[in-house]
Structure formats: structure tokens, C-alpha cells
Protein backbone atom coordinates (compact mmCIF):
# COMPACT_ATOMS: atom_id res chain seq x y z
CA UNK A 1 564.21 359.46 145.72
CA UNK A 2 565.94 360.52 148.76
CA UNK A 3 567.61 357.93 151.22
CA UNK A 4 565.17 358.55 154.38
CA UNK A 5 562.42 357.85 151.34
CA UNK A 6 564.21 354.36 150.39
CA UNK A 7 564.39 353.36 153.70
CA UNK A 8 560.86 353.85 155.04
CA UNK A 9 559.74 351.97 151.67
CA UNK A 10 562.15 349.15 152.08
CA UNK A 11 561.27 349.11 156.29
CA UNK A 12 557.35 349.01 154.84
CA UNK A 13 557.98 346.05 152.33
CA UNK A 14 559.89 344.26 155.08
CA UNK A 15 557.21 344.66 157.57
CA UNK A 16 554.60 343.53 155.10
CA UNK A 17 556.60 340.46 154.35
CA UNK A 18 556.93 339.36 158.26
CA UNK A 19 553.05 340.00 158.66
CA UNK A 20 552.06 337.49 155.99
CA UNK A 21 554.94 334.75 157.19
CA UNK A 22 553.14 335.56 160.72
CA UNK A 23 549.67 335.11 158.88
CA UNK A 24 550.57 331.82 157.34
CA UNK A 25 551.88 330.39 160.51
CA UNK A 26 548.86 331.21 162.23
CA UNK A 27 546.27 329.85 159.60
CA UNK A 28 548.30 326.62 159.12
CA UNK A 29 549.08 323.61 161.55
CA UNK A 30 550.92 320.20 161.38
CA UNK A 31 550.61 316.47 161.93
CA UNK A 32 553.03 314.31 163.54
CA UNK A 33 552.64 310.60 163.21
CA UNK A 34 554.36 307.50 165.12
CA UNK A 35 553.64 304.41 163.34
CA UNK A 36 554.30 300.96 165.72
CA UNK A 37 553.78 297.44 165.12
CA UNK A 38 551.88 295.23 167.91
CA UNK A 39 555.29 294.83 169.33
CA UNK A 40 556.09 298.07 169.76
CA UNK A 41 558.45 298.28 166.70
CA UNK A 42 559.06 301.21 164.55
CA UNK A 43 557.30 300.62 160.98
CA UNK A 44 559.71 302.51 159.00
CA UNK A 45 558.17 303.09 155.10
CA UNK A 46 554.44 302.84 155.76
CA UNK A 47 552.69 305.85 154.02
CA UNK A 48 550.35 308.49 155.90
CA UNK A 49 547.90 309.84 154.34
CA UNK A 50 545.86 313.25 155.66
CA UNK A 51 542.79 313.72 153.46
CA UNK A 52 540.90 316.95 154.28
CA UNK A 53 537.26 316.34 155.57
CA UNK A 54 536.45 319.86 154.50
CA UNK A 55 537.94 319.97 150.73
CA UNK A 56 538.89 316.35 149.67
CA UNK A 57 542.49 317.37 149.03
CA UNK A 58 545.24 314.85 150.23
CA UNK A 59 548.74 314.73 151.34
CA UNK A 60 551.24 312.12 152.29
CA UNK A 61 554.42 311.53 153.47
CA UNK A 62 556.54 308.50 154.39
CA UNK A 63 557.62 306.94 157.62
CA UNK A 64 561.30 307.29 158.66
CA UNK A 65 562.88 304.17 160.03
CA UNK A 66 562.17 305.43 163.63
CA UNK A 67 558.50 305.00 162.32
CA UNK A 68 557.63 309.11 162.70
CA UNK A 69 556.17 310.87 159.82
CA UNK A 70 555.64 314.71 159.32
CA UNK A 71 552.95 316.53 156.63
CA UNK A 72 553.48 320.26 157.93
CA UNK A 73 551.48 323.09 156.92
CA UNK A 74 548.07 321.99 156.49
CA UNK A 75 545.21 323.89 156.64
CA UNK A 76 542.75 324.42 159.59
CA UNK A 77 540.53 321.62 160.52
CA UNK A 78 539.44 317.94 160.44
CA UNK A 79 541.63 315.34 158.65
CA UNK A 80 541.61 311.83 158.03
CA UNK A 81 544.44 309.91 158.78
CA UNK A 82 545.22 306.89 156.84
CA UNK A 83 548.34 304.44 157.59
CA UNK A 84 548.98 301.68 155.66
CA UNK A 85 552.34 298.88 154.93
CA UNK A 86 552.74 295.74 153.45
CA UNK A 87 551.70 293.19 155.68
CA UNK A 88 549.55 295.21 157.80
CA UNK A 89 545.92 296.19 158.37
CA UNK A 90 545.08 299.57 157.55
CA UNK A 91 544.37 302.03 160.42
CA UNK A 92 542.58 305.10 160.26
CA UNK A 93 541.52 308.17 162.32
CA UNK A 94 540.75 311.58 162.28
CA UNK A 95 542.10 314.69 163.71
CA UNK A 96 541.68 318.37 164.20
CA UNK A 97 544.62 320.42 162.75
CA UNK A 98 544.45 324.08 165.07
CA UNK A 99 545.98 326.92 163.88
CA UNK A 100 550.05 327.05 165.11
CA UNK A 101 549.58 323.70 166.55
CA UNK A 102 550.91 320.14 166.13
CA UNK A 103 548.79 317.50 166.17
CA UNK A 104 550.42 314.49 167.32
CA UNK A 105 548.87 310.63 165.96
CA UNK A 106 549.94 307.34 167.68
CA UNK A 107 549.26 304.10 165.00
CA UNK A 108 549.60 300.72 166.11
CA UNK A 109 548.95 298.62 163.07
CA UNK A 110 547.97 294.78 163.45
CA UNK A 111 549.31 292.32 160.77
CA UNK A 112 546.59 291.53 158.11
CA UNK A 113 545.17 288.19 158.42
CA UNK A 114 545.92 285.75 155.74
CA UNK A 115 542.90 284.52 153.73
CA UNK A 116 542.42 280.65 152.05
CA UNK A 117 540.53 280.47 148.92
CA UNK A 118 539.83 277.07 147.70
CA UNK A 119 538.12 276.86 144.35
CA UNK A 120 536.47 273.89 143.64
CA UNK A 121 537.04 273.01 139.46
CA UNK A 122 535.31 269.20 138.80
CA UNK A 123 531.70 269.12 139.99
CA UNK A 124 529.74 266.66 142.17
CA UNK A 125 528.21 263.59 140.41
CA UNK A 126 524.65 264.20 140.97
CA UNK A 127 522.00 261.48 141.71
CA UNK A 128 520.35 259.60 138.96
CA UNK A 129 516.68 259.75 139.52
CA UNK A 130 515.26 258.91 136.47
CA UNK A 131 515.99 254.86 136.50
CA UNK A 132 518.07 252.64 138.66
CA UNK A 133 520.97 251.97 136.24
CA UNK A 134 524.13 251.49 137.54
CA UNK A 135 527.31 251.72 135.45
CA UNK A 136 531.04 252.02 134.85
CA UNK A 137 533.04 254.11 132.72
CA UNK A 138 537.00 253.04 132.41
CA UNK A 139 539.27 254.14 129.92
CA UNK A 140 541.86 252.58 128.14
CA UNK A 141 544.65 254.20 130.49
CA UNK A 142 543.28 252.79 133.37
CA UNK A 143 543.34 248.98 131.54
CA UNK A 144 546.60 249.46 130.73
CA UNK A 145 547.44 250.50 134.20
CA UNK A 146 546.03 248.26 136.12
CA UNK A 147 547.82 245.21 137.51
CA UNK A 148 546.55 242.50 135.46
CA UNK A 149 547.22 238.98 133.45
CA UNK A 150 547.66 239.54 130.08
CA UNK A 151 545.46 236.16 129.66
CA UNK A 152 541.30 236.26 128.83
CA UNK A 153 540.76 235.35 132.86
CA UNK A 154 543.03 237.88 133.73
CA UNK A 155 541.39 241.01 131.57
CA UNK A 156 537.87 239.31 132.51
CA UNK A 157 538.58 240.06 135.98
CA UNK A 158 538.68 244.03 135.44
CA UNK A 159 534.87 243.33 135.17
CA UNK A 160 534.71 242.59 138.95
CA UNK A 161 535.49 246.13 139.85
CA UNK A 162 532.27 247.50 138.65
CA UNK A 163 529.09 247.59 141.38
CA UNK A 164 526.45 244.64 140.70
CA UNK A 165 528.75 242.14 139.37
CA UNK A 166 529.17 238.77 140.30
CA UNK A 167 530.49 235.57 138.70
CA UNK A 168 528.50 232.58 137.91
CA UNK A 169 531.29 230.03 137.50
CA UNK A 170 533.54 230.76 139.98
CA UNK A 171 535.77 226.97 140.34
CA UNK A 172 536.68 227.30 136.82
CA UNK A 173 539.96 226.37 135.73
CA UNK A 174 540.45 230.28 133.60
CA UNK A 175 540.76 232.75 136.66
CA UNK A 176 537.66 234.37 138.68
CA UNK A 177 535.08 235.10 135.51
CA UNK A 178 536.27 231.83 133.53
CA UNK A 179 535.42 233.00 129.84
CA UNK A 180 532.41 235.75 130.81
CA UNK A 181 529.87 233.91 132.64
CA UNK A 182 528.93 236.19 134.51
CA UNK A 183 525.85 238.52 136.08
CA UNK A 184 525.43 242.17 136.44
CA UNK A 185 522.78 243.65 139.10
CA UNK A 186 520.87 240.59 139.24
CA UNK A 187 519.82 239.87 135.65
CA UNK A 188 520.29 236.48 134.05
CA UNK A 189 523.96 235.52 133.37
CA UNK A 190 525.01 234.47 129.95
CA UNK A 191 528.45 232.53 128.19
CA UNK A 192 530.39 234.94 126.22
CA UNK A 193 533.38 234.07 124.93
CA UNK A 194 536.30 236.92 124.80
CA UNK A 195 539.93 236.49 123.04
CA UNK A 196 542.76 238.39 123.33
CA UNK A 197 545.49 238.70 120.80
């Protein structure tokens, strides 16, 4: 192969190579996003996300600590634009991504809201319908707890505590129930006799 030959075929190959670089450029575009904060701060880290409305396919790209984010060479036409960083509401748009062009995106994300949850674990004591009973249930921690003379009077008087109850010898000489005479609710009182050891 002669030299004029070479170099027509290597002018040809170079020619072809600059028409599909031009025919890339023109068939792709960018996206330029400045993420802010409510303030007006740079959010440096937050993630971008451009999801293609036309084939589903998605690219992202971090935020620099001036808050700008690049995702170059996309092709042709709608995206969604998703920003999100810890500690902030996610924002979303969408833009058009032209051919040669640069399509620029201003976020201003708003701090996420904090959220209570208060979970309720013992369950309301329901009314009693089915008779008019009224009781007590104590255990033996709270007797031992509870502030108390170690004497018969003294134990008797835990009785007191409990709705409906009210003593029927109360100028004894043994305390506030003397040794149990005493009526619950209304019903007729009776003389029991308790001893402690």
C-alpha cells in the first residue's frame, strides 16, 4: 500500500471517529444539581438520583461539599430527580434532559419532622357489668412494703385501703379495726380474731 493510500485511510478513520464523538455529544445531555438546606447551606453528601421516565434506568451521583452534583451524559428526555440526606425530607422533581444541553436543578430540602410513637403495653380495666362486686387484689410485696405495725391492729389496718370498708369498733384499745370487726360494702359485720406470729 502506497503512502498517499495510508493516509487517505487513516484521514477516513479519523474523520469517522470525530463524527461519532460529535454524534454522542449531540444525542446526550447533563444534569447539574445544587442541593441547599432551608438556610441556604450547602448539603454536601446527599445522593441524586436521575431515574429515566422513558426506560426505568437510574443513575446517581453524590453531592460535593459545596452541595453541587453532576450525572453527565444522559440520554434525551424526561428524568426524575430524587435528593435525599440524613435528616432531611426527600425532594423530588422532574426534568427534560435536551440534546448538548445542561439542565440545571435547584433543591432546597426541609428537615424531616420527628415522629412520637407511644405504645400502650397493660390494658384498661374494663367495667364489671355482670354483678356489683367490688374487690381488692394486694400481693405480698405490697404488705411487706407498706408502712405498717408489725402488731394484729397494725396489719388489720391494711384492710382499710380497700373501697366499702368500714370499722365497727372504732374506740378500741387495738388500733383502727381492733381484732376484725369490721364491715365491707354494707353487709353485716362480724368478730374475727387474727394472730400474727
Amino acid at each position: 500500500m502506497s503512502r498517499v493510500r495510508r493516509f487517505t485511510w487513516l484521514a477516513s478513520v479519523v474523520v469517522l471517529l470525530m463524527s461519532a464523538s460529535r454524534l454522542v455529544a449531540q444525542i446526550t445531555g447533563d444534569i447539574q444539581v445544587k442541593v441547599d438546606d432551608p438556610s441556604g447551606a450547602a448539603v454536601s453528601g446527599a445522593t441524586v438520583t436521575a431515574r429515566s421516565l422513558d426506560t426505568g434506568t437510574e443513575r446517581s451521583v453524590g453531592t460535593s461539599p459545596d452541595g453541587s452534583g453532576r450525572i453527565a451524559l444522559l440520554n434525551v428526555g424526561r428524568y426524575k430527580i430524587r435528593v435525599q440526606s440524613i435528616g432531611f425530607a426527600p425532594w423530588e422533581t422532574s426534568v427534560e434532559v435536551n440534546s448538548g444541553g445542561v439542565a440545571d436543578v435547584k433543591a432546597t430540602l426541609n428537615l424531616k419532622t420527628q415522629t412520637q410513637e407511644i405504645v400502650v403495653s397493660d390494658q384498661i380495666q374494663t367495667i364489671n357489668i355482670t354483678d356489683a362486686q367490688l374487690q381488692s387484689v394486694f400481693t405480698s410485696k405490697n404488705v411487706v412494703e407498706l408502712p405498717l405495725n408489725t402488731n394484729t391492729a397494725g396489719i388489720l389496718t391494711f384492710a382499710a385501703t380497700a373501697p366499702g370498708v368500714v370499722p365497727q369498733t372504732p374506740n378500741n384499745n387495738n388500733g383502727f379495726l381492733g381484732y376484725g370487726n369490721f364491715s365491707s360494702n354494707g353487709g353485716p359485720n362480724a368478730r374475727r380474731e387474727y394472730h400474727c406470729r
